[in-house]
PDB file of N, CA and C in Angstrom:
ATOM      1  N   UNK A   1      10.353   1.565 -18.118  1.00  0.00           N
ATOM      2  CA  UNK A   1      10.570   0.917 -16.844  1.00  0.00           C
ATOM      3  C   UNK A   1      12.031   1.099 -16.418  1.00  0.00           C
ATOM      4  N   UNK A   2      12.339   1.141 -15.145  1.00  0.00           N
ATOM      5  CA  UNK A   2      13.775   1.349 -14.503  1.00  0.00           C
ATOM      6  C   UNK A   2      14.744  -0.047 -15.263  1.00  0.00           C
ATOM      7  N   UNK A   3      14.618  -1.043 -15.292  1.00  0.00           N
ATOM      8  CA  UNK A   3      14.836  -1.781 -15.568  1.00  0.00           C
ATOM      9  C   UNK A   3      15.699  -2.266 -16.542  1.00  0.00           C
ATOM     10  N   UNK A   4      14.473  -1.046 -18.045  1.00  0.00           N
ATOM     11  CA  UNK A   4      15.324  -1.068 -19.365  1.00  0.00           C
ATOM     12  C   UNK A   4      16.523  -0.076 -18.853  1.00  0.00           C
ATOM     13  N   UNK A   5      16.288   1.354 -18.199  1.00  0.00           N
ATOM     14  CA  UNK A   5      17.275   2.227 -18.429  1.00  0.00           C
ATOM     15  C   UNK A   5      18.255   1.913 -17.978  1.00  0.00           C
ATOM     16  N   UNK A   6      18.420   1.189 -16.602  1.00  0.00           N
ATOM     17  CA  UNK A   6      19.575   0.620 -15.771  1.00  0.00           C
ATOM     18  C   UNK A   6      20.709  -0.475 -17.117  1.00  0.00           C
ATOM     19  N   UNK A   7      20.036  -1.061 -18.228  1.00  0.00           N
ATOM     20  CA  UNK A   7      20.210  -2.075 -19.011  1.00  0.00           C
ATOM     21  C   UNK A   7      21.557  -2.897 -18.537  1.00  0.00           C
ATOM     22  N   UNK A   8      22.785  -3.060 -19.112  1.00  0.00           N
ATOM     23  CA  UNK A   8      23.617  -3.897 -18.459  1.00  0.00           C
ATOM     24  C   UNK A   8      24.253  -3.743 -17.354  1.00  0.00           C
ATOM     25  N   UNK A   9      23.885  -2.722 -16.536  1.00  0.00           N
ATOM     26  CA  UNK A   9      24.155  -2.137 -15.295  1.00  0.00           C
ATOM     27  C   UNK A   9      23.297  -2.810 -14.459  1.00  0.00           C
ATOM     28  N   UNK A  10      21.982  -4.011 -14.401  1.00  0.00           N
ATOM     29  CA  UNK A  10      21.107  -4.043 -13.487  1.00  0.00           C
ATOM     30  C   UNK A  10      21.920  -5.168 -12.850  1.00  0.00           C
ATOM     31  N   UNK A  11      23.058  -5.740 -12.636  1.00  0.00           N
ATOM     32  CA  UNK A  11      23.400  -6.723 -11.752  1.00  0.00           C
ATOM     33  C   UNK A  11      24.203  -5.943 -10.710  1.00  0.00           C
ATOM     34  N   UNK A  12      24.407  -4.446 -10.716  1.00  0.00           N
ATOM     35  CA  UNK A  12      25.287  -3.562 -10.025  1.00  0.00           C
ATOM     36  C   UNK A  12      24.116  -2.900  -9.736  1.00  0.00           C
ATOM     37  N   UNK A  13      23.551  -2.891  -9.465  1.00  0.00           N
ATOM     38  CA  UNK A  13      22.235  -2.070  -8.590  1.00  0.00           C
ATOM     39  C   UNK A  13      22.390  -3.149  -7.111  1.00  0.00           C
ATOM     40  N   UNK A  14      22.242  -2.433  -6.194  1.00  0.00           N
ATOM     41  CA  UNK A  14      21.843  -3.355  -5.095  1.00  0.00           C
ATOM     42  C   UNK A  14      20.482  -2.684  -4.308  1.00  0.00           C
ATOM     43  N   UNK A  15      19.773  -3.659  -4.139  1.00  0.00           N
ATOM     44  CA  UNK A  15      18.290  -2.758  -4.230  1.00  0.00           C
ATOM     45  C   UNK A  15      17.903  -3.468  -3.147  1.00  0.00           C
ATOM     46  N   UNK A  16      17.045  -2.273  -2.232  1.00  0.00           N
ATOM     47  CA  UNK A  16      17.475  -2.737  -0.454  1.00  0.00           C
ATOM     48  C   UNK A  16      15.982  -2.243  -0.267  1.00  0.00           C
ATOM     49  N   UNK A  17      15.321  -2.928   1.017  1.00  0.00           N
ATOM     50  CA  UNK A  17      13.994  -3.304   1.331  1.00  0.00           C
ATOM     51  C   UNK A  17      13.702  -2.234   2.931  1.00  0.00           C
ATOM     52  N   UNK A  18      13.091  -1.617   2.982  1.00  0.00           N
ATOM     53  CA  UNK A  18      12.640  -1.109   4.827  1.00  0.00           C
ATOM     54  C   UNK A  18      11.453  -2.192   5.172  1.00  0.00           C
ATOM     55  N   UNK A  19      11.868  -3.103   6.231  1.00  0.00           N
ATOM     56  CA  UNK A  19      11.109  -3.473   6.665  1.00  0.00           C
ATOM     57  C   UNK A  19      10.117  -2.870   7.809  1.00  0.00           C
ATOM     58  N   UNK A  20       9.139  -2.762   7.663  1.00  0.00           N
ATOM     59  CA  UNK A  20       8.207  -1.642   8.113  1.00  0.00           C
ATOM     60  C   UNK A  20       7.646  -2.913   9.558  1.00  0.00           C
ATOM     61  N   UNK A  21       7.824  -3.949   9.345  1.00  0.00           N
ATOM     62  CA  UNK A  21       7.244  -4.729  10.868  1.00  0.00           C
ATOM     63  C   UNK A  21       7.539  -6.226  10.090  1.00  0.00           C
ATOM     64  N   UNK A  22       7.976  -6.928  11.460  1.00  0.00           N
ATOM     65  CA  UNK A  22       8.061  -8.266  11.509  1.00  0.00           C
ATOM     66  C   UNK A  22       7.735  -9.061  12.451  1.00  0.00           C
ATOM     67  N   UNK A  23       6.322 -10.202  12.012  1.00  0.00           N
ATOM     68  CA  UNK A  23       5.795 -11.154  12.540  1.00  0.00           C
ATOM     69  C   UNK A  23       6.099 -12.481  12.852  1.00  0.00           C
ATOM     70  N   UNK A  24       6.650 -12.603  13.648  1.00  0.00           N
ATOM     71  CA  UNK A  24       7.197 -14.343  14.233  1.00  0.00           C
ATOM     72  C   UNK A  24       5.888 -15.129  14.390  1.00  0.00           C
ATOM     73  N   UNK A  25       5.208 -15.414  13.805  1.00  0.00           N
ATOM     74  CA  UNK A  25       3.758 -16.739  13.765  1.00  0.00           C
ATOM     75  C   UNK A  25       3.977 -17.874  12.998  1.00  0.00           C
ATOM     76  N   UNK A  26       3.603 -18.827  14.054  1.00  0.00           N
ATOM     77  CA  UNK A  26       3.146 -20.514  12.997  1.00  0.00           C
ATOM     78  C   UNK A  26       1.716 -20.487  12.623  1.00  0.00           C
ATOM     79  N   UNK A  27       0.484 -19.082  12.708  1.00  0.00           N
ATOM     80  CA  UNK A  27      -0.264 -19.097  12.237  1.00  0.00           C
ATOM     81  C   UNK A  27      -0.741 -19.560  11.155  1.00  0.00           C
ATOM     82  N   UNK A  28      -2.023 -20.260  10.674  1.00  0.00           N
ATOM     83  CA  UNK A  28      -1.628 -20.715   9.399  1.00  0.00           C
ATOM     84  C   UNK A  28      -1.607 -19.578   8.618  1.00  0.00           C
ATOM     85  N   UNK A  29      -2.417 -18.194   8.149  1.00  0.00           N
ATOM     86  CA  UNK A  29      -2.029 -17.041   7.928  1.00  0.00           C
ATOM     87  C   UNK A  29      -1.802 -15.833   8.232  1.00  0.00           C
ATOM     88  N   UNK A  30      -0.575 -15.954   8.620  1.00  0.00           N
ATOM     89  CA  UNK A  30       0.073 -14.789   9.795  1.00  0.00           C
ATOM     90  C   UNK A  30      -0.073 -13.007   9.438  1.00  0.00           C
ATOM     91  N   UNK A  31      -0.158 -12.965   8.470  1.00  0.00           N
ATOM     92  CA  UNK A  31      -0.924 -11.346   7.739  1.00  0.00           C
ATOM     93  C   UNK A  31      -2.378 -11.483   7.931  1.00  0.00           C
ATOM     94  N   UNK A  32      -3.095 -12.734   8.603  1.00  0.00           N
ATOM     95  CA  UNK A  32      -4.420 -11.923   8.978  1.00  0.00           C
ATOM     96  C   UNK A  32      -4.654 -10.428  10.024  1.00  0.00           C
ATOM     97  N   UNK A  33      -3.456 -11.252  10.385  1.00  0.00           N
ATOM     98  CA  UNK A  33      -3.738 -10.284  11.985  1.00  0.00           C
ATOM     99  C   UNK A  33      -2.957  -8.867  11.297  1.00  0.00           C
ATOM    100  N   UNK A  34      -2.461  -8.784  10.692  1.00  0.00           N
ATOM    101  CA  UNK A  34      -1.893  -6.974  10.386  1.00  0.00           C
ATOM    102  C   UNK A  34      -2.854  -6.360   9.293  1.00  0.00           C
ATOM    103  N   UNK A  35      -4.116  -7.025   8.550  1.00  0.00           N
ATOM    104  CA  UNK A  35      -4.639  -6.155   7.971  1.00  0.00           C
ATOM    105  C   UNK A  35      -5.573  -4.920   8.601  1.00  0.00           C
ATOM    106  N   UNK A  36      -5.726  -4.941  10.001  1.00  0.00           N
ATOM    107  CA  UNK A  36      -6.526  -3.876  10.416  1.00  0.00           C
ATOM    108  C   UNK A  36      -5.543  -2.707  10.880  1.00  0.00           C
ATOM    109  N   UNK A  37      -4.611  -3.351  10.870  1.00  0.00           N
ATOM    110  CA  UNK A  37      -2.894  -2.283  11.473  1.00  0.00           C
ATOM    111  C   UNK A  37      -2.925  -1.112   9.758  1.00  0.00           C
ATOM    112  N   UNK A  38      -2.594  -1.952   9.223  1.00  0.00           N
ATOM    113  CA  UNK A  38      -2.304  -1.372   7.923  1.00  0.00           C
ATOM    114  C   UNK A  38      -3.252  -1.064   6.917  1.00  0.00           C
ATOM    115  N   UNK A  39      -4.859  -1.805   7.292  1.00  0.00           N
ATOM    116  CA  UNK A  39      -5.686  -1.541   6.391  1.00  0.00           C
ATOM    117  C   UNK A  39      -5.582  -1.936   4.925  1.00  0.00           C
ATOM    118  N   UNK A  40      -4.842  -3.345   4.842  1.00  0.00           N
ATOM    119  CA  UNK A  40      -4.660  -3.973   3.772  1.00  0.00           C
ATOM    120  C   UNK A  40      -5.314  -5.341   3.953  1.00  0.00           C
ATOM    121  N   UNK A  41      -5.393  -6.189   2.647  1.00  0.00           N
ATOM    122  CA  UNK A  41      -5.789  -7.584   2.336  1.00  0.00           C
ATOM    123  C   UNK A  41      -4.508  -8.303   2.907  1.00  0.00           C
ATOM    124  N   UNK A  42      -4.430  -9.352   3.233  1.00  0.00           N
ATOM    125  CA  UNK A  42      -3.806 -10.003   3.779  1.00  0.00           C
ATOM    126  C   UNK A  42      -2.791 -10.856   2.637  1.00  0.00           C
ATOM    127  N   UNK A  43      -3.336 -10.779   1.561  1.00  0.00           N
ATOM    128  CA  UNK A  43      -2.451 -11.135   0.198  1.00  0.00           C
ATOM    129  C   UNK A  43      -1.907 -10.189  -0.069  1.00  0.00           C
ATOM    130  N   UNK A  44      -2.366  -8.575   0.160  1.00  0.00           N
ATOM    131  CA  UNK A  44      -1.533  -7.346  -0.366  1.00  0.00           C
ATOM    132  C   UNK A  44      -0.120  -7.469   0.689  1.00  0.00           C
ATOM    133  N   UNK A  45      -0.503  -7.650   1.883  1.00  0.00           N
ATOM    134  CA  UNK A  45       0.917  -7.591   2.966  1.00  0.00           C
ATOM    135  C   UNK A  45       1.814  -8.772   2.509  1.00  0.00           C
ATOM    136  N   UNK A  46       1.382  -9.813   2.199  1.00  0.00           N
ATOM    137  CA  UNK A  46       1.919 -10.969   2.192  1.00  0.00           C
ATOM    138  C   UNK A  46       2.780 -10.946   0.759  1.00  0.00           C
ATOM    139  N   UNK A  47       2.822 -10.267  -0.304  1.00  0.00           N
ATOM    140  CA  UNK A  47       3.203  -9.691  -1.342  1.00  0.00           C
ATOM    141  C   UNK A  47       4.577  -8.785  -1.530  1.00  0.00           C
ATOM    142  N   UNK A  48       4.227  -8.145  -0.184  1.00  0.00           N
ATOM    143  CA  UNK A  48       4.514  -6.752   0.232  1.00  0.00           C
ATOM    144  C   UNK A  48       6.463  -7.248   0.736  1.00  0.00           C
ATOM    145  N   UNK A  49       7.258  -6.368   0.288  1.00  0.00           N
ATOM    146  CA  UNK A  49       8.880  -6.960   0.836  1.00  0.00           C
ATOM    147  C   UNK A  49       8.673  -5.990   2.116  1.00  0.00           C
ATOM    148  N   UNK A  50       7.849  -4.613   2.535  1.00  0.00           N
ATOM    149  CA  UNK A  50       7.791  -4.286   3.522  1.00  0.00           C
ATOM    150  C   UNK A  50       7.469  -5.008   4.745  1.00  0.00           C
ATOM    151  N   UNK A  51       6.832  -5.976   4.719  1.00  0.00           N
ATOM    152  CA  UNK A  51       6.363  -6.840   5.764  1.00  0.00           C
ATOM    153  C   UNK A  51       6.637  -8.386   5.659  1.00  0.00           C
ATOM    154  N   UNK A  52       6.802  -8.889   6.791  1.00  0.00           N
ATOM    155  CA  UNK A  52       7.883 -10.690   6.664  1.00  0.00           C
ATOM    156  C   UNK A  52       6.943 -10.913   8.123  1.00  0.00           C
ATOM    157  N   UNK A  53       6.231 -11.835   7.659  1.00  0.00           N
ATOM    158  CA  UNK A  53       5.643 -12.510   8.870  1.00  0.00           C
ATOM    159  C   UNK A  53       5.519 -13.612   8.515  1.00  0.00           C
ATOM    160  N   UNK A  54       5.205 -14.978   9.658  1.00  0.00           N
ATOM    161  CA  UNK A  54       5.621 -16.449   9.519  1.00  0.00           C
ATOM    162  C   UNK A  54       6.245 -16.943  11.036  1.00  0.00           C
ATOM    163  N   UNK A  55       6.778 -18.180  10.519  1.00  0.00           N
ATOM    164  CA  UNK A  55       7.521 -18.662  11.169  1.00  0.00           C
ATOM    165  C   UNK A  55       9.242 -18.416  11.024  1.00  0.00           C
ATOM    166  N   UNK A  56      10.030 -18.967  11.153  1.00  0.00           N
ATOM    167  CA  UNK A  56      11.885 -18.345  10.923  1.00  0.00           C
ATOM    168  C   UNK A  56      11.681 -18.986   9.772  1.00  0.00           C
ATOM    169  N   UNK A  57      11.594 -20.245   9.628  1.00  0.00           N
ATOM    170  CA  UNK A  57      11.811 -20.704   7.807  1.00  0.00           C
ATOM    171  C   UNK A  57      11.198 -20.133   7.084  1.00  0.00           C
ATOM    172  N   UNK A  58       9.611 -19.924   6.986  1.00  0.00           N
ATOM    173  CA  UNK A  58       9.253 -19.398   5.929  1.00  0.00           C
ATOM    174  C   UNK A  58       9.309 -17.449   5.944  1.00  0.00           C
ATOM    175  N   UNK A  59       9.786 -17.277   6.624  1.00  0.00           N
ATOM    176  CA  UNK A  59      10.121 -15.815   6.950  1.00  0.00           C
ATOM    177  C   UNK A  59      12.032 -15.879   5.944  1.00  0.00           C
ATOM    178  N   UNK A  60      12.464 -16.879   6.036  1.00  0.00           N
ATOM    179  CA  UNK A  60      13.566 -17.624   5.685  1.00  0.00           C
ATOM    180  C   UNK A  60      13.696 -17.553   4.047  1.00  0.00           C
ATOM    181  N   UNK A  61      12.555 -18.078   3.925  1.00  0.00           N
ATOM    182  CA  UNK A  61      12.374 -18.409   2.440  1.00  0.00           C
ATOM    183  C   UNK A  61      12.042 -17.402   1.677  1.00  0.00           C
ATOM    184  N   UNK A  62      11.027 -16.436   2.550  1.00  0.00           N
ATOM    185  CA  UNK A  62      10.661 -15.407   1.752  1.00  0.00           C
ATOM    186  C   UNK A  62      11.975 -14.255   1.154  1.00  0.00           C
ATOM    187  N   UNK A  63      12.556 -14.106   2.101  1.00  0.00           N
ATOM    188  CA  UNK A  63      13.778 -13.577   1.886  1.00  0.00           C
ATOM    189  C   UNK A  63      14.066 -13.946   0.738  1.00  0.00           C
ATOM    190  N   UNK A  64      14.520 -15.249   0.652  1.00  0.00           N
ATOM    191  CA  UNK A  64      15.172 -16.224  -0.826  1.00  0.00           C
ATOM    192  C   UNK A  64      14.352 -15.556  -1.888  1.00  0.00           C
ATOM    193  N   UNK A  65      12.967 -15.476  -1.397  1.00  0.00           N
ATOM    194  CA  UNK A  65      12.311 -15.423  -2.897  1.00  0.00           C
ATOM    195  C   UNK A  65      12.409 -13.984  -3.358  1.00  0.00           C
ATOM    196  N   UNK A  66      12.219 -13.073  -2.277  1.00  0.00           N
ATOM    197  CA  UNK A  66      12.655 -11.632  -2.870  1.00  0.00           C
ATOM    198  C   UNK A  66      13.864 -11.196  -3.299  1.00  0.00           C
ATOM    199  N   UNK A  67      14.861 -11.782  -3.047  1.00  0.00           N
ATOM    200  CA  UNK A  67      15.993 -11.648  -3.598  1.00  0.00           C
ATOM    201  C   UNK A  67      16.111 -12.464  -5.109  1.00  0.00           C
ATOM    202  N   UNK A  68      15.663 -13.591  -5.341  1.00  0.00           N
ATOM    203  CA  UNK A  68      15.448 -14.180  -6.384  1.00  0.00           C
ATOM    204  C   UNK A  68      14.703 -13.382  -7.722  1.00  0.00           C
ATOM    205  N   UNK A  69      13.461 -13.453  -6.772  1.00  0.00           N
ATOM    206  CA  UNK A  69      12.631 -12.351  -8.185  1.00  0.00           C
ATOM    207  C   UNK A  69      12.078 -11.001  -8.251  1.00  0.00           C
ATOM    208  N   UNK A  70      12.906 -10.601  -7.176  1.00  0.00           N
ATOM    209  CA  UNK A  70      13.091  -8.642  -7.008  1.00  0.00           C
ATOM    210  C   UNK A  70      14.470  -8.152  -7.101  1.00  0.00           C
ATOM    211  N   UNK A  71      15.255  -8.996  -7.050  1.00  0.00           N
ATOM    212  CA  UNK A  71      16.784  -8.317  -6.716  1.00  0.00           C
ATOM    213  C   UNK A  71      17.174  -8.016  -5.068  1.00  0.00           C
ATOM    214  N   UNK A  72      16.480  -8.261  -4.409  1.00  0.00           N
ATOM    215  CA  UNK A  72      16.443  -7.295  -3.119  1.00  0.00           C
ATOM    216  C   UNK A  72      17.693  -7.785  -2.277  1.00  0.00           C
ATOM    217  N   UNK A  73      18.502  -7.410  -1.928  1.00  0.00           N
ATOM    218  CA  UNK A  73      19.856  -8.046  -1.561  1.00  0.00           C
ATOM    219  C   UNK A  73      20.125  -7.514  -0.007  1.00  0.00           C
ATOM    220  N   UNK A  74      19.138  -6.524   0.178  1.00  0.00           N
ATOM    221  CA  UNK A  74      19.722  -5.589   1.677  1.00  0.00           C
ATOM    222  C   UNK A  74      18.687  -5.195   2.356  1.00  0.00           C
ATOM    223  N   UNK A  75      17.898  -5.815   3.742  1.00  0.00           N
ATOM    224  CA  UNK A  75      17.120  -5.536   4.118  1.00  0.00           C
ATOM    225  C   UNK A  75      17.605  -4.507   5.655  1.00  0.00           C
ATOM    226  N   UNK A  76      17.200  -3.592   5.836  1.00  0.00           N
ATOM    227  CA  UNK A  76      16.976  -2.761   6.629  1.00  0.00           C
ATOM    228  C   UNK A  76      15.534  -3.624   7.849  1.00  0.00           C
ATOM    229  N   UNK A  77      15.643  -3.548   8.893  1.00  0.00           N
ATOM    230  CA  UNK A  77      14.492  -4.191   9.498  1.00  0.00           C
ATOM    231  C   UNK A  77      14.966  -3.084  11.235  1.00  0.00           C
ATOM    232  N   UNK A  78      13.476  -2.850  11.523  1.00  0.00           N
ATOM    233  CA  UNK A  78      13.241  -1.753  12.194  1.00  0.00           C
ATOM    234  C   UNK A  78      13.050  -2.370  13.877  1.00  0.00           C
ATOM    235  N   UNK A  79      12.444  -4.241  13.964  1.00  0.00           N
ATOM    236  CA  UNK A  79      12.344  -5.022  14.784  1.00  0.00           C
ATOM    237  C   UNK A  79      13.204  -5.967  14.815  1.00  0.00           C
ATOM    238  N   UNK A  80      14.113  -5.856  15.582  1.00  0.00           N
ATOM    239  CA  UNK A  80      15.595  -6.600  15.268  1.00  0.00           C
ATOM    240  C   UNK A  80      15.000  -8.035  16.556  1.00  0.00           C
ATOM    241  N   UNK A  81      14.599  -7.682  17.632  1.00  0.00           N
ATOM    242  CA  UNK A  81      14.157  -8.841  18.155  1.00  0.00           C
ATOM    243  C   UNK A  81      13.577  -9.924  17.816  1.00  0.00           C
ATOM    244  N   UNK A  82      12.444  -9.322  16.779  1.00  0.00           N
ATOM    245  CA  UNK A  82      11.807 -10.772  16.179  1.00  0.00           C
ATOM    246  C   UNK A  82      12.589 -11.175  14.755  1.00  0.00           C
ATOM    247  N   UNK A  83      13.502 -10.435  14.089  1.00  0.00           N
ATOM    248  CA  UNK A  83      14.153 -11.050  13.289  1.00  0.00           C
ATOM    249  C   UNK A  83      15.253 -11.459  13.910  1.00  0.00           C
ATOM    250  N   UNK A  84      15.704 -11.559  14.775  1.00  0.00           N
ATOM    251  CA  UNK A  84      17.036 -12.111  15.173  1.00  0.00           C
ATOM    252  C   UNK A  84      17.294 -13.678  14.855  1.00  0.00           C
ATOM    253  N   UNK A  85      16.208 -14.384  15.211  1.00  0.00           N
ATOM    254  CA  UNK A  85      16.193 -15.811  14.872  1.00  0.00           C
ATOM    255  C   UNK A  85      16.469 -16.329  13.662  1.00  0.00           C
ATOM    256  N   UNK A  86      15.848 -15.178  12.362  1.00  0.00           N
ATOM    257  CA  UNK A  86      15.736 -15.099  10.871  1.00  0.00           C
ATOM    258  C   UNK A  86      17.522 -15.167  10.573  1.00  0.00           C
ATOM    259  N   UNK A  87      17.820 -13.951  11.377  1.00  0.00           N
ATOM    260  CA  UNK A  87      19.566 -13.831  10.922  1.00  0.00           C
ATOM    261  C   UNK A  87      20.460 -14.878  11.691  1.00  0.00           C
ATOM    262  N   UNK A  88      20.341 -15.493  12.393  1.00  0.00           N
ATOM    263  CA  UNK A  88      20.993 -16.651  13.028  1.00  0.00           C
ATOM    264  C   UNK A  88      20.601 -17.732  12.199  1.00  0.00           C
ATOM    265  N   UNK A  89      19.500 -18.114  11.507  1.00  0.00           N
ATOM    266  CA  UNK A  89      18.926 -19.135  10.589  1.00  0.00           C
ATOM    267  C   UNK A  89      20.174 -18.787   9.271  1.00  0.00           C
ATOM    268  N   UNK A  90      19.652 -18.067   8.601  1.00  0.00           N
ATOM    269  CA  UNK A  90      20.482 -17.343   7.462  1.00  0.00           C
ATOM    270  C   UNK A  90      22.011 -17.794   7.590  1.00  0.00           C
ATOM    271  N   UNK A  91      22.449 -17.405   8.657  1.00  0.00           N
ATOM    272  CA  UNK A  91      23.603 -16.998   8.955  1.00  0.00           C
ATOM    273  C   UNK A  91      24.394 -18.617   9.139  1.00  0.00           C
ATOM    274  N   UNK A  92      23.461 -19.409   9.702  1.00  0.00           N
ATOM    275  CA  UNK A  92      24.106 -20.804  10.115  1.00  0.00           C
ATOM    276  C   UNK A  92      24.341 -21.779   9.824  1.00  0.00           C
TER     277      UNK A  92
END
């Protein structure tokens, strides 16, 4: 696994995400609506660091959690309009 080989080097990795689309919904599950886009389960997107859909907090949180238990420190995002709210949240 990358993981072992990186060994005391893995806190100097900075490991960065393409966000492939972002969903602004208070739906109660907001990846229903992109599984016919992408042709995935709605737990596979929701999994997925390529895709952040929600509301700003839990779009908020998810962030937290991929950085927590992926490393992911640098997101690239391709829809800057609907994350804008996300980075003003973050940011404030």
């Amino acid at each position: 696994m990358a993981d072992e080989r990186v060994g005391s080097r893995r806190h100097e990795i900075e490991r960065s995400a393409l966000v492939q689309t972002v969903v602004r919904s208070n739906d109660a599950d907001p990846y229903d609506s992109l599984t016919e886009r992408f042709g995935l389960d709605a737990d596979v997107l929701a999994s997925s660091p390529f895709v952040l859909a929600g509301s700003v907090d839990s779009i908020c949180d998810e962030l937290h959690r991929l950085r927590d238990d992926l490393g992911i420190s640098h997101f690239v995002v391709r829809e800057y309009e609907d994350f804008a709210p996300v980075v003003e949240r973050l940011a404030g």
